[in-house]
C-alpha atoms as a PDB file:
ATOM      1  CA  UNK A   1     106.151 110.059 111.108  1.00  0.00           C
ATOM      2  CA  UNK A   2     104.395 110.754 107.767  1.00  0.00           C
ATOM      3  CA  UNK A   3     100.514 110.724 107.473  1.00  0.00           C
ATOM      4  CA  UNK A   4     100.319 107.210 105.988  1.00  0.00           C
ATOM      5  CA  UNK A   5     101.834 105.883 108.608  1.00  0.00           C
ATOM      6  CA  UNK A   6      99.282 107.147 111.555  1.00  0.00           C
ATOM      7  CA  UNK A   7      96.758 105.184 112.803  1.00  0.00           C
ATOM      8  CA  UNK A   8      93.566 107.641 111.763  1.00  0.00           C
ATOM      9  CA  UNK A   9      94.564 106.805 108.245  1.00  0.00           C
ATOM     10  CA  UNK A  10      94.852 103.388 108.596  1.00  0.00           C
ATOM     11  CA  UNK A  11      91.209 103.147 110.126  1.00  0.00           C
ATOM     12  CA  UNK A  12      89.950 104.949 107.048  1.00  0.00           C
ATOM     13  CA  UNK A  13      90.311 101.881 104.890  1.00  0.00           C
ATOM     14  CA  UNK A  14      88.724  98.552 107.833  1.00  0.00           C
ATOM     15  CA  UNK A  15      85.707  99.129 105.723  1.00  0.00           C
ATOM     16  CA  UNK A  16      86.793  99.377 102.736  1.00  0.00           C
ATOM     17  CA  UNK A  17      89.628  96.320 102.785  1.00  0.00           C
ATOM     18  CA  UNK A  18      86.540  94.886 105.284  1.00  0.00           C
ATOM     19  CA  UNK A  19      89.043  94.096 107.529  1.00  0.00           C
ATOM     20  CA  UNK A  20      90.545  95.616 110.869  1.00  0.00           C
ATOM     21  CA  UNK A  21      93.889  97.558 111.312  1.00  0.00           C
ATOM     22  CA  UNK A  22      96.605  95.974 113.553  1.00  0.00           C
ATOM     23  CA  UNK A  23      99.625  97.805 114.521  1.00  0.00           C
ATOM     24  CA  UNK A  24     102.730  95.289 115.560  1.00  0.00           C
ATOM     25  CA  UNK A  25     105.978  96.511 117.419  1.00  0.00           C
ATOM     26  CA  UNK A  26     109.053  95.219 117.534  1.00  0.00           C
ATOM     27  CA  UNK A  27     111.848  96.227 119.299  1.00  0.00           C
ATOM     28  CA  UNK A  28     115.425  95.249 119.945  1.00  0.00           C
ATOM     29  CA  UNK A  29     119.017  95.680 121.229  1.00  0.00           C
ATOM     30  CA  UNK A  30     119.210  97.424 118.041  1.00  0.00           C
ATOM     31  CA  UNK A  31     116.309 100.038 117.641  1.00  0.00           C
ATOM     32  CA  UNK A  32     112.253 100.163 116.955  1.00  0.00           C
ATOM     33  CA  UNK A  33     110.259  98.771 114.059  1.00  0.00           C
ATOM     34  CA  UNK A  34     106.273  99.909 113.320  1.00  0.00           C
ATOM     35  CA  UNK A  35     104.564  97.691 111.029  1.00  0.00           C
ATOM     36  CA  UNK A  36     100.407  98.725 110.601  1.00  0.00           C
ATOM     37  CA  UNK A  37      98.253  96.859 107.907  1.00  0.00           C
ATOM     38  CA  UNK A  38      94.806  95.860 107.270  1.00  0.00           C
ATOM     39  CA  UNK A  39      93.997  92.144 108.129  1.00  0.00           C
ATOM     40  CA  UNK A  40      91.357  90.610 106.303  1.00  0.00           C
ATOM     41  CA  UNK A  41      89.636  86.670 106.391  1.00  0.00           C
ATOM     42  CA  UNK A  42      90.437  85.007 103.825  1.00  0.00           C
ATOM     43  CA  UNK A  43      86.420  84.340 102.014  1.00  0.00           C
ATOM     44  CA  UNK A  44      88.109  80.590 101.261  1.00  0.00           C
ATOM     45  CA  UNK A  45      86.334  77.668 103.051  1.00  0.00           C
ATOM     46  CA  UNK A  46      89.209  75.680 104.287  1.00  0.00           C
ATOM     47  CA  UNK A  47      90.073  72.895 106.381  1.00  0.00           C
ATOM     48  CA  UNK A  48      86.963  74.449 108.570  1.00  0.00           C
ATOM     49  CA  UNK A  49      89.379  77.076 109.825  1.00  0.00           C
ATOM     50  CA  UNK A  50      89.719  80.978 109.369  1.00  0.00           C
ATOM     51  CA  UNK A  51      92.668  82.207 107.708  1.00  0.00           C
ATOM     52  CA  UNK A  52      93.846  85.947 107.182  1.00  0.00           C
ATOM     53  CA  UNK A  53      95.877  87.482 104.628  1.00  0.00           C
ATOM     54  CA  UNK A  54      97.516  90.970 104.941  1.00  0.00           C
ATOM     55  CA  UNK A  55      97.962  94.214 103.392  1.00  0.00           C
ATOM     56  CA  UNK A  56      98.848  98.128 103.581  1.00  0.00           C
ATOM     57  CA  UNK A  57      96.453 100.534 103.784  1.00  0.00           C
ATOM     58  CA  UNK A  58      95.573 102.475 100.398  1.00  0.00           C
ATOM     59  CA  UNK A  59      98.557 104.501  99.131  1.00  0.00           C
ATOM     60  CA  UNK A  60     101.931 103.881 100.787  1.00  0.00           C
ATOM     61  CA  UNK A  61     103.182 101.778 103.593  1.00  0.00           C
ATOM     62  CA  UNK A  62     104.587  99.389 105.665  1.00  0.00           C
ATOM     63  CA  UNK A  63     106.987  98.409 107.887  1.00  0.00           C
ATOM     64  CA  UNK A  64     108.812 101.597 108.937  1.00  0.00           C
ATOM     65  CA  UNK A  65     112.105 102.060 111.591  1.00  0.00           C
ATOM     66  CA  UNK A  66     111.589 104.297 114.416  1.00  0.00           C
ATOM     67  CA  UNK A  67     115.196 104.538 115.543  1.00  0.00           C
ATOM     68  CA  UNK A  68     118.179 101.906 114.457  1.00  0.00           C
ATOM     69  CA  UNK A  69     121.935 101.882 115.753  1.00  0.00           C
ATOM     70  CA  UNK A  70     122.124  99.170 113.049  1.00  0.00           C
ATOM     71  CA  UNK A  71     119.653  98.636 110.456  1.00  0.00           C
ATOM     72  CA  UNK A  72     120.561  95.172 109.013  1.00  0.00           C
ATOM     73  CA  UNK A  73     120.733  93.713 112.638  1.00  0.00           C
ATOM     74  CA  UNK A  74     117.575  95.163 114.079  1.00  0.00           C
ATOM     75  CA  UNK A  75     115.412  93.935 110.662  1.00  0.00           C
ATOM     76  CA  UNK A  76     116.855  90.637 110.352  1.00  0.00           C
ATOM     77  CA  UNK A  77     115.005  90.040 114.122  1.00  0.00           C
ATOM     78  CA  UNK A  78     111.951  91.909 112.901  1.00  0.00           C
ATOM     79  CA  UNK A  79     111.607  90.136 110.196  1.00  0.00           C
ATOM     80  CA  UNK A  80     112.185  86.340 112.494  1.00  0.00           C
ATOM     81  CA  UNK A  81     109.784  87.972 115.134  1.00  0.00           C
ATOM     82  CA  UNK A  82     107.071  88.920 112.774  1.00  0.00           C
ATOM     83  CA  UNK A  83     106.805  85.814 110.503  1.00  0.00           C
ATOM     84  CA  UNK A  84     106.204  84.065 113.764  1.00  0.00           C
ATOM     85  CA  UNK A  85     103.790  86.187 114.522  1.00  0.00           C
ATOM     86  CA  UNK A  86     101.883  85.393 111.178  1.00  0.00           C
ATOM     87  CA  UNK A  87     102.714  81.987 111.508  1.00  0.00           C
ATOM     88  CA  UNK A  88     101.296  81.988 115.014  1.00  0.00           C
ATOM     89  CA  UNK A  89      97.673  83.842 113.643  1.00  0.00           C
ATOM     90  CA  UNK A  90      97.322  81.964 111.067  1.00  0.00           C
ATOM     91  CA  UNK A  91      98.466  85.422 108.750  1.00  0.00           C
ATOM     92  CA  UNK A  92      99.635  83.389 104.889  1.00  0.00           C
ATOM     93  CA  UNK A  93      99.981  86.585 103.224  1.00  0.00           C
ATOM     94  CA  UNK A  94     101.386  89.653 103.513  1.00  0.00           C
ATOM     95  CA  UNK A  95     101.508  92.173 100.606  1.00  0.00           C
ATOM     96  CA  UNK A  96     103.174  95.827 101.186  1.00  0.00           C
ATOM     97  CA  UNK A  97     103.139  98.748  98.637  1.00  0.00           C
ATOM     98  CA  UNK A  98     106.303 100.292 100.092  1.00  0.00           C
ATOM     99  CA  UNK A  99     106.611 104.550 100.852  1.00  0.00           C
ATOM    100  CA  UNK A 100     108.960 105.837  97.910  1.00  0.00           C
ATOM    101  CA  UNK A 101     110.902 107.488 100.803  1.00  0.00           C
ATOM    102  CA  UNK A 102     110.336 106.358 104.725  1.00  0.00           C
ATOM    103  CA  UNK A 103     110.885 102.515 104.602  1.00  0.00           C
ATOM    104  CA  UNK A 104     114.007 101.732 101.698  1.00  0.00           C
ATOM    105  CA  UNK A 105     116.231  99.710 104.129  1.00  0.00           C
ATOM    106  CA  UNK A 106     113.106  97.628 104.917  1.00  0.00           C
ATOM    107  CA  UNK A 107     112.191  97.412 101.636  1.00  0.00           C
ATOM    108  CA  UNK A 108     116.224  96.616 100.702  1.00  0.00           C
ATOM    109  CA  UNK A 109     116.314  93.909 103.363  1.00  0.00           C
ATOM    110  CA  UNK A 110     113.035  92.372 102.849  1.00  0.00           C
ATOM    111  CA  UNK A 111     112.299  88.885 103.121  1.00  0.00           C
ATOM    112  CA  UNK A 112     110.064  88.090 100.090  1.00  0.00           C
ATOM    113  CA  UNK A 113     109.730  88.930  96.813  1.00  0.00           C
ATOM    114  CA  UNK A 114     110.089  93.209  95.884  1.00  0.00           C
ATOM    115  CA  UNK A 115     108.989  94.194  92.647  1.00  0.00           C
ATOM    116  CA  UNK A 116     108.884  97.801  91.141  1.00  0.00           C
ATOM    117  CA  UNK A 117     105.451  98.331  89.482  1.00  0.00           C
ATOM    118  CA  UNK A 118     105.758 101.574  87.858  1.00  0.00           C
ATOM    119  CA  UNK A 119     107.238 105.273  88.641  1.00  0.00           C
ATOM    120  CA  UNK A 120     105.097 107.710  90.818  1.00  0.00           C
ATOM    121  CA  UNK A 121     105.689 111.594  90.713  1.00  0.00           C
ATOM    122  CA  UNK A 122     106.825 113.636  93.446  1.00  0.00           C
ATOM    123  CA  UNK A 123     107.080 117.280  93.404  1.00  0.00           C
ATOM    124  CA  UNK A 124     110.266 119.238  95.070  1.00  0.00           C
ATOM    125  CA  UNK A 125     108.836 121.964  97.103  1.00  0.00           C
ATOM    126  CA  UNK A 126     111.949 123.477  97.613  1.00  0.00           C
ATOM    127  CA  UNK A 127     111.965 124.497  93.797  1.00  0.00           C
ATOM    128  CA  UNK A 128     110.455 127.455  93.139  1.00  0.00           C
ATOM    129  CA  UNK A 129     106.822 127.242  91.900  1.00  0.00           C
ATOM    130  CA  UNK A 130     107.094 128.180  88.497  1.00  0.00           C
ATOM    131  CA  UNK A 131     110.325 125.840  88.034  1.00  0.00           C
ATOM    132  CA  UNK A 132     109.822 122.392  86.701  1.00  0.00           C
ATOM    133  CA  UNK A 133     106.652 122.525  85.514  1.00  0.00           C
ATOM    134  CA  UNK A 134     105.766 122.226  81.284  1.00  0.00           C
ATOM    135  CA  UNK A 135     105.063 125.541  79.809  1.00  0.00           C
ATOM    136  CA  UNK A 136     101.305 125.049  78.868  1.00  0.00           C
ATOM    137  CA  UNK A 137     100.313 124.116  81.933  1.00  0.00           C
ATOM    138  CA  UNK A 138     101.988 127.653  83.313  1.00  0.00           C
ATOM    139  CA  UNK A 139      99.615 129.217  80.288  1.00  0.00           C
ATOM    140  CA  UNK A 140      96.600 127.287  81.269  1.00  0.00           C
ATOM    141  CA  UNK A 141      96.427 128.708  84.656  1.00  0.00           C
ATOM    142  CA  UNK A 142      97.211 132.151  83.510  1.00  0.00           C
ATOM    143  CA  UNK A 143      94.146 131.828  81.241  1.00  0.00           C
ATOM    144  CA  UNK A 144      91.820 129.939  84.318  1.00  0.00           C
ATOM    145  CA  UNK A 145      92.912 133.498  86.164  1.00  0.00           C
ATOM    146  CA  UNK A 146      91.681 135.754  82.958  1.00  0.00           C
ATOM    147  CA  UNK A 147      88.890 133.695  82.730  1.00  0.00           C
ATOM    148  CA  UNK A 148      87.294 134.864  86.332  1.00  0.00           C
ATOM    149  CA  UNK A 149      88.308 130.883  88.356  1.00  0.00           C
ATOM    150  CA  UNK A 150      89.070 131.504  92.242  1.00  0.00           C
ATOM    151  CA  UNK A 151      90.128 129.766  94.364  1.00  0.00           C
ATOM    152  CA  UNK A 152      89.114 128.467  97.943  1.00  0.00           C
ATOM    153  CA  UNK A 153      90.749 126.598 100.168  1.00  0.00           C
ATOM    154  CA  UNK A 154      89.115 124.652 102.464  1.00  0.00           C
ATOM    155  CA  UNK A 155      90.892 123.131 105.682  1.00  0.00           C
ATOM    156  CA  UNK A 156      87.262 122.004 107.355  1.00  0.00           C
ATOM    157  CA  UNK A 157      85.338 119.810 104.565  1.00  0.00           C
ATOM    158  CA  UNK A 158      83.000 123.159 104.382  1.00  0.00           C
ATOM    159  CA  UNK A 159      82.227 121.946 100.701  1.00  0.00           C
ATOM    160  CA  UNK A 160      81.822 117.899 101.130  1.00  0.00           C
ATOM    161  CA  UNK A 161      78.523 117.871  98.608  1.00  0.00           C
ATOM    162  CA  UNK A 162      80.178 119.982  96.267  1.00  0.00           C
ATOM    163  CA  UNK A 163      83.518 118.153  96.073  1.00  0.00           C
ATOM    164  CA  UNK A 164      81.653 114.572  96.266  1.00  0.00           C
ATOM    165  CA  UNK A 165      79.744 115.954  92.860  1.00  0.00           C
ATOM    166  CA  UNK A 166      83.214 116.480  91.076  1.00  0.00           C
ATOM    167  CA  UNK A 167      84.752 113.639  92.721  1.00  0.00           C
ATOM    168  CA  UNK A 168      81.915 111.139  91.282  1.00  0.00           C
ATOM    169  CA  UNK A 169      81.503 112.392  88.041  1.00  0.00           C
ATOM    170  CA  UNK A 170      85.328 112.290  87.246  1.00  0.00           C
ATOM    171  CA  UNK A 171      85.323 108.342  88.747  1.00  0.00           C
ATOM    172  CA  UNK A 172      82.305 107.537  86.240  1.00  0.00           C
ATOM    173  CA  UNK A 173      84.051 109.578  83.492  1.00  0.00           C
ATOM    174  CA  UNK A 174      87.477 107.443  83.958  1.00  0.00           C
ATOM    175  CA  UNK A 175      85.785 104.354  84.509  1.00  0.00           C
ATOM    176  CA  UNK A 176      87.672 103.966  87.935  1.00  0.00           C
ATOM    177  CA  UNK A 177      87.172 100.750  89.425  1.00  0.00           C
ATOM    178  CA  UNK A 178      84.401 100.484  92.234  1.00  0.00           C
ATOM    179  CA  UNK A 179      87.298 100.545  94.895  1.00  0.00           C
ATOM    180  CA  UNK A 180      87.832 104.300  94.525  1.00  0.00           C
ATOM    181  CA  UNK A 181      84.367 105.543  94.782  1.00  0.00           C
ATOM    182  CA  UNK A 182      84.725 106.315  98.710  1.00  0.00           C
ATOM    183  CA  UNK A 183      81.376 107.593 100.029  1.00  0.00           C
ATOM    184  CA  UNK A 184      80.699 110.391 102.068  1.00  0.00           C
ATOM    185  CA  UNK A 185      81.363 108.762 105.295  1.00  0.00           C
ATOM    186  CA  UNK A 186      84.967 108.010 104.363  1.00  0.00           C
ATOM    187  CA  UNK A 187      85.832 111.869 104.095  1.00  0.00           C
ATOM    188  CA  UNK A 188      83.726 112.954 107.229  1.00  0.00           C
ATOM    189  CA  UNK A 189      86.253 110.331 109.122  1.00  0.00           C
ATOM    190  CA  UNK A 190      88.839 112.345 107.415  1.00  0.00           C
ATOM    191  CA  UNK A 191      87.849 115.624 108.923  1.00  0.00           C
ATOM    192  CA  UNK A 192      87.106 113.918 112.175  1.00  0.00           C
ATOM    193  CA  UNK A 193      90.083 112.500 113.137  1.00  0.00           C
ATOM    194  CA  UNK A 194      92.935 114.230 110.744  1.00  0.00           C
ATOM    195  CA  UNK A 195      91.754 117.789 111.439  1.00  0.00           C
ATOM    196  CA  UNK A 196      94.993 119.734 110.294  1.00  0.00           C
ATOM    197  CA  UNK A 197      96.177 116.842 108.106  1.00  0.00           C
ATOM    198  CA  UNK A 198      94.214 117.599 104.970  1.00  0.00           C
ATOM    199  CA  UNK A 199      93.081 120.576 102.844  1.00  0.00           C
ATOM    200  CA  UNK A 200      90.910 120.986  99.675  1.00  0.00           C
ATOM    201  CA  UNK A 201      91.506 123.380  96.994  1.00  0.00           C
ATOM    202  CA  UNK A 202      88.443 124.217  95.316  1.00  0.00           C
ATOM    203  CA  UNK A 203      88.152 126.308  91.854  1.00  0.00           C
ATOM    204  CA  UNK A 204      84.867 128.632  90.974  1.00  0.00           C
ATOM    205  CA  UNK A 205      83.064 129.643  88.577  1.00  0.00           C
ATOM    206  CA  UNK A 206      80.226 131.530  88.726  1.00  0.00           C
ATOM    207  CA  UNK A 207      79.927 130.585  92.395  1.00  0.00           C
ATOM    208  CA  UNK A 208      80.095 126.978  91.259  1.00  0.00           C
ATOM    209  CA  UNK A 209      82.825 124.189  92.462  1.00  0.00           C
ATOM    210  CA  UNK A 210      83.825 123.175  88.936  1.00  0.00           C
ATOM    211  CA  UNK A 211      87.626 121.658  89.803  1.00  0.00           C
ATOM    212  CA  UNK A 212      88.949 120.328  93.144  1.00  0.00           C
ATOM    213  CA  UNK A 213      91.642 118.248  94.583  1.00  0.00           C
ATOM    214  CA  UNK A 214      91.972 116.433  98.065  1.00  0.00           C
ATOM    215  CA  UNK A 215      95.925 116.765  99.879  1.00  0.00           C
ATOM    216  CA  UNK A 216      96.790 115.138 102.965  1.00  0.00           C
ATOM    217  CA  UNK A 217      99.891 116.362 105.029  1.00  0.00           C
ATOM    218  CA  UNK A 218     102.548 115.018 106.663  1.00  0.00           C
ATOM    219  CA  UNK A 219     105.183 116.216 108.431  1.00  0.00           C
ATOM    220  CA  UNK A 220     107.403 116.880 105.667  1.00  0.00           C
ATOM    221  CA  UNK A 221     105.457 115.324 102.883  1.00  0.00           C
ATOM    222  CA  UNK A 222     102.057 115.496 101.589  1.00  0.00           C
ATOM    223  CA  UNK A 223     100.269 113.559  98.808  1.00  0.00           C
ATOM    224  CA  UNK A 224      97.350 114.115  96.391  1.00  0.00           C
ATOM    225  CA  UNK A 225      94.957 112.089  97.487  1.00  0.00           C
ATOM    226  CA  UNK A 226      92.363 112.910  94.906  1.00  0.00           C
ATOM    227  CA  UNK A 227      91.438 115.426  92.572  1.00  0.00           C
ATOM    228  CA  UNK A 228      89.049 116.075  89.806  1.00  0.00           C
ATOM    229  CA  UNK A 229      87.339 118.858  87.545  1.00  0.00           C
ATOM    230  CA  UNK A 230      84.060 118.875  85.593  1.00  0.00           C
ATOM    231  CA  UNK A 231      83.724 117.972  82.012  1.00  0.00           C
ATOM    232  CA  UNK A 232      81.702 120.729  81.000  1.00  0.00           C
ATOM    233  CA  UNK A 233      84.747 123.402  82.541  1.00  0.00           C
ATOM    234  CA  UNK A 234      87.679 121.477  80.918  1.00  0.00           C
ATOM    235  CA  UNK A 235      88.834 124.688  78.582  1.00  0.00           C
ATOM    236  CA  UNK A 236      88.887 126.969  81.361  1.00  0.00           C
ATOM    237  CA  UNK A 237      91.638 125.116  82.657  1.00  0.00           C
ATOM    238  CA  UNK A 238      91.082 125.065  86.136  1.00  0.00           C
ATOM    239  CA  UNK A 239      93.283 122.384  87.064  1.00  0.00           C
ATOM    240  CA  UNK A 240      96.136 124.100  86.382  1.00  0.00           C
ATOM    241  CA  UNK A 241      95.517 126.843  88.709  1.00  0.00           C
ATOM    242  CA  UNK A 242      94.326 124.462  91.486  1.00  0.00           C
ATOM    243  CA  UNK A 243      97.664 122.796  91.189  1.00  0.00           C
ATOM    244  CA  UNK A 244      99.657 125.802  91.319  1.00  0.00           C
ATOM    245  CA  UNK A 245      97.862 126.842  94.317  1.00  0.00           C
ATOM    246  CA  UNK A 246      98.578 123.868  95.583  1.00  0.00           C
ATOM    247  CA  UNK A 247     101.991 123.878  95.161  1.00  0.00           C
ATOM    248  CA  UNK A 248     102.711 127.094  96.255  1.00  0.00           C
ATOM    249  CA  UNK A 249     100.571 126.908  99.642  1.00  0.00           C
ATOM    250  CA  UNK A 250     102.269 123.325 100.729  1.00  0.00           C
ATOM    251  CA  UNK A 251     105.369 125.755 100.057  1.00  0.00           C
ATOM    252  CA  UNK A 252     104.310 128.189 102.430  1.00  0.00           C
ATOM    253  CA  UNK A 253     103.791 125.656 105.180  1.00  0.00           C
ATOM    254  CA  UNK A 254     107.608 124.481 105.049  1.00  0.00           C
ATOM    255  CA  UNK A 255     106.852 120.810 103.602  1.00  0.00           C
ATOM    256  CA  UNK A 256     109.295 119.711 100.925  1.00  0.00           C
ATOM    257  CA  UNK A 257     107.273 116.702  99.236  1.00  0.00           C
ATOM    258  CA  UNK A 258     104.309 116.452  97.094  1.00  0.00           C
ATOM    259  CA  UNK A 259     103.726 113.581  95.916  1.00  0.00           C
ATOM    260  CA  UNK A 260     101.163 113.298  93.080  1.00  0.00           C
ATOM    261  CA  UNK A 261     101.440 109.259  92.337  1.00  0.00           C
ATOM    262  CA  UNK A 262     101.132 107.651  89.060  1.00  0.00           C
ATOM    263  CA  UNK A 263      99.117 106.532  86.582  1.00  0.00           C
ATOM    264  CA  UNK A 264      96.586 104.061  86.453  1.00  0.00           C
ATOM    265  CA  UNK A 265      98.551 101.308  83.783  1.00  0.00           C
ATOM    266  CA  UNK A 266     102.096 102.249  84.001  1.00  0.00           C
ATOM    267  CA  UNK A 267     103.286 105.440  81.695  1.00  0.00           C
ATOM    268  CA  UNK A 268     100.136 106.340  80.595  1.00  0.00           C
ATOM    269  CA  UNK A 269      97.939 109.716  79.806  1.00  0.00           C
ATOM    270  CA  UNK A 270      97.444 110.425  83.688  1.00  0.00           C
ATOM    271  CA  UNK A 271     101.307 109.713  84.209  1.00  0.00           C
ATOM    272  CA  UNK A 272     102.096 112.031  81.503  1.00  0.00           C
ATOM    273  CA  UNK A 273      99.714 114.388  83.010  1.00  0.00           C
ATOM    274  CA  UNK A 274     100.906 114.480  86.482  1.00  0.00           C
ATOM    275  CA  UNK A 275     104.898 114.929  85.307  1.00  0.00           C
ATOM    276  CA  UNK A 276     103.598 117.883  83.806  1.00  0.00           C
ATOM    277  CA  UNK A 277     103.951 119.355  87.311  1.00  0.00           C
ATOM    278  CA  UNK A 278     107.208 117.840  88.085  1.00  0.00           C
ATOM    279  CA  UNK A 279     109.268 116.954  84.770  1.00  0.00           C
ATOM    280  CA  UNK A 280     112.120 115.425  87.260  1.00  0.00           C
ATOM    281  CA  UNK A 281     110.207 114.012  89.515  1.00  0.00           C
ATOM    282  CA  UNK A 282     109.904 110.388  89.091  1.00  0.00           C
ATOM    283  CA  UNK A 283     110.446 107.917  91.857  1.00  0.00           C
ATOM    284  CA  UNK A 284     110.192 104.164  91.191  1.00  0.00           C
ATOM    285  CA  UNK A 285     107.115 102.475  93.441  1.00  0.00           C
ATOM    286  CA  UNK A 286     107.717  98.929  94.833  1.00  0.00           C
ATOM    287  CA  UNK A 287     105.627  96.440  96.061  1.00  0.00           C
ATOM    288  CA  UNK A 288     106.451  93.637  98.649  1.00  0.00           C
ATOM    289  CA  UNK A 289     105.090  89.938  98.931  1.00  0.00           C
ATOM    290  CA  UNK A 290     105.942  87.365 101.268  1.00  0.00           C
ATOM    291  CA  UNK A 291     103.913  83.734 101.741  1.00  0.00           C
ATOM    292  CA  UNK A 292     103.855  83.283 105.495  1.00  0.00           C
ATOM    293  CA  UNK A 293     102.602  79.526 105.160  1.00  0.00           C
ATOM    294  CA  UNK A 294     103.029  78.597 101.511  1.00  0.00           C
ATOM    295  CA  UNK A 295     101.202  74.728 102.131  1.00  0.00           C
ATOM    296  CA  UNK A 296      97.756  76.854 103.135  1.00  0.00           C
ATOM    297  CA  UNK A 297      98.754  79.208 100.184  1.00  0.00           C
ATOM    298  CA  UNK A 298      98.779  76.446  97.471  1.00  0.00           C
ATOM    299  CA  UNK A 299      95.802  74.844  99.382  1.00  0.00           C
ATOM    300  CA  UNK A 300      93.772  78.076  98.817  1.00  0.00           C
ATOM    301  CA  UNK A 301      95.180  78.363  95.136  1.00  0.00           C
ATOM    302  CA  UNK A 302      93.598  74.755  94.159  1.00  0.00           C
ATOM    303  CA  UNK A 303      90.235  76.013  96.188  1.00  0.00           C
ATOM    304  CA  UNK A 304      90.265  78.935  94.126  1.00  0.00           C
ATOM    305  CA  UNK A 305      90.611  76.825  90.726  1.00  0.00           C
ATOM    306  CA  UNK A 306      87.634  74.570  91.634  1.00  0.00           C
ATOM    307  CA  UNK A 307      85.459  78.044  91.249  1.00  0.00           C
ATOM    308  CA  UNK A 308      86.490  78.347  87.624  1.00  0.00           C
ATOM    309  CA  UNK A 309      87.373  81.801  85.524  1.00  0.00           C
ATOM    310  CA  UNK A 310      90.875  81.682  87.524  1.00  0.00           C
ATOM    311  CA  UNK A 311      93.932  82.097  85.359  1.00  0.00           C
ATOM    312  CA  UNK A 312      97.328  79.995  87.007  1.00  0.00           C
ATOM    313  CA  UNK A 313      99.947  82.286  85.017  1.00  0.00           C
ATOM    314  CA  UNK A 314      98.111  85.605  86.649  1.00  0.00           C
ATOM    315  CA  UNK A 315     100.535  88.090  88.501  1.00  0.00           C
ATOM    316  CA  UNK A 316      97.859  89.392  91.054  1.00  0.00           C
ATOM    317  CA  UNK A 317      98.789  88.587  94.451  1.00  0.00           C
ATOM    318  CA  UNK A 318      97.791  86.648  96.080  1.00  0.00           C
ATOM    319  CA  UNK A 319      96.285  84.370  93.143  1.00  0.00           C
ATOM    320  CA  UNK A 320      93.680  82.966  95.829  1.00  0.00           C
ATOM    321  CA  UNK A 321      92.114  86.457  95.757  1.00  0.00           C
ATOM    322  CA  UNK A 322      91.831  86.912  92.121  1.00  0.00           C
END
């Protein structure tokens, strides 16, 4: 089972989605199904009850198959058994940001509405290092080398402050939405409870962290979680050798995935920026929604207008929570 898939990183986001992880189980004549996901209330006033919504932890996700003799059979009673169960808990909607790999016949049988929202890269680490990545970027990190960068790696989270300073500063620089500034208690959970699962690479300069990037590891794949490099250091081109490094050390460990995601608004500079590392590595990303109870959902919808600022054609799901 890959990383975002375990438990430890689904607990990383209850605070963050304020909400609490739930893991439901299913099993049949036909195999095992694993479905985890955040559950939130829904902050909607209504009817003088409490109702819940659902969602995937940051990243990649949902319902996966453990083992299947028959996949169509054993999801078609998944799928029965757990819109009952949202049905029963008062769950009216569920939205899933499928894996690009682990869960395609879920994603292939699913019972709402799929939707592919952009392309994410992923880098073969069976191809040799070197191969399928744009030329400059193999110059760039030849010059970080000549100009006196090194590299640490850091399985432990011995440089926290120091990667929380590049981190921060690259957020405020992109203008990345308030979501993605996790504080430091979010990464000492990570090197709590997914020792072995993560690494940083670090790059110096004169004893100074000036570019850094965050991977967590799977079994077989890995993805970069987050990664960032100071203004000021930009022409030393130290991303380029933290990549490599990267790249060539998730080699050495015998995974064969690395996936670096997308960008921010569909093909954009950061898209362009990541395919620089894998030229032939795009993979389409799809989201899932389903409306477990669509009565409550239109009921919430109407709520929602009576706030104002609330635009009926938006494509945010679920409109209540725009």
């Amino acid at each position: 089972m890959e990383i975002n898939f375990t438990e430890p990183y689904g607990r990383l986001y209850e605070t963050i989605e304020d909400g609490e992880l739930e893991i439901f189980n299913f099993e049949n004549e036909h195999g095992k199904v694993k479905n985890m996901f955040i559950k939130k209330k829904i902050p909607l006033d209504l009817e003088n009850k409490v109702f819940f919504d659902i969602v995937t932890p940051y990243g990649y996700g949902g319902p996966v198959i453990q083992e299947t003799t028959d996949e169509e059979k054993l999801l078609a009673g998944y799928f029965k058994a757990f819109s009952n169960y949202c049905q029963t808990n008062d769950i009216i909607t569920e939205f899933i940001r499928f894996d690009l790999f682990e869960n395609t016949p879920v994603r292939d049988y699913f019972y709402g509405d799929v939707m592919m929202v952009g392309k994410n890269i992923v880098r073969d680490l069976n191809l040799p290092t070197t191969k399928d990545i744009r030329t400059n970027i193999l110059r760039n990190a030849k010059t970080a080398t000549q100009n006196g960068i090194k590299i640490i790696l850091d399985e432990t989270g011995e440089y926290i402050d120091d990667f929380l300073e590049v981190y921060y500063s690259t957020m405020e620089r992109t203008g990345a939405e308030e979501y993605y500034y996790f504080d430091k208690t979010f990464f000492e959970q990570i090197h709590e409870t997914m020792k072995e699962q993560f690494i940083y690479i670090h790059a110096i300069k004169d004893e100074k962290i000036i570019s850094t990037a965050l991977v967590l590891l799977g079994n077989k794949s890995c993805f970069g979680f987050l990664a960032g490099t100071l203004r000021d250091y930009y022409d030393y081109h130290p991303e380029a050798i933290v990549q490599l490094t990267t790249i060539q050390w998730l080699k050495d460990k015998g995974l064969t995935k690395y996936i670096l995601g997308g960008g921010h608004k569909g093909e954009d500079s950061i898209y362009f920026h990541k395919k620089g590392y894998a030229r032939n590595g795009d993979h389409l990303f799809y989201v899932g929604k389903k409306v477990h109870d669509p009565i409550i959902y239109e009921k919430l919808i109407d709520l929602r207008k009576t706030f104002g600022n609330f635009d009926i054609e938006t494509s945010f799901f679920p409109k209540y929570r725009t």
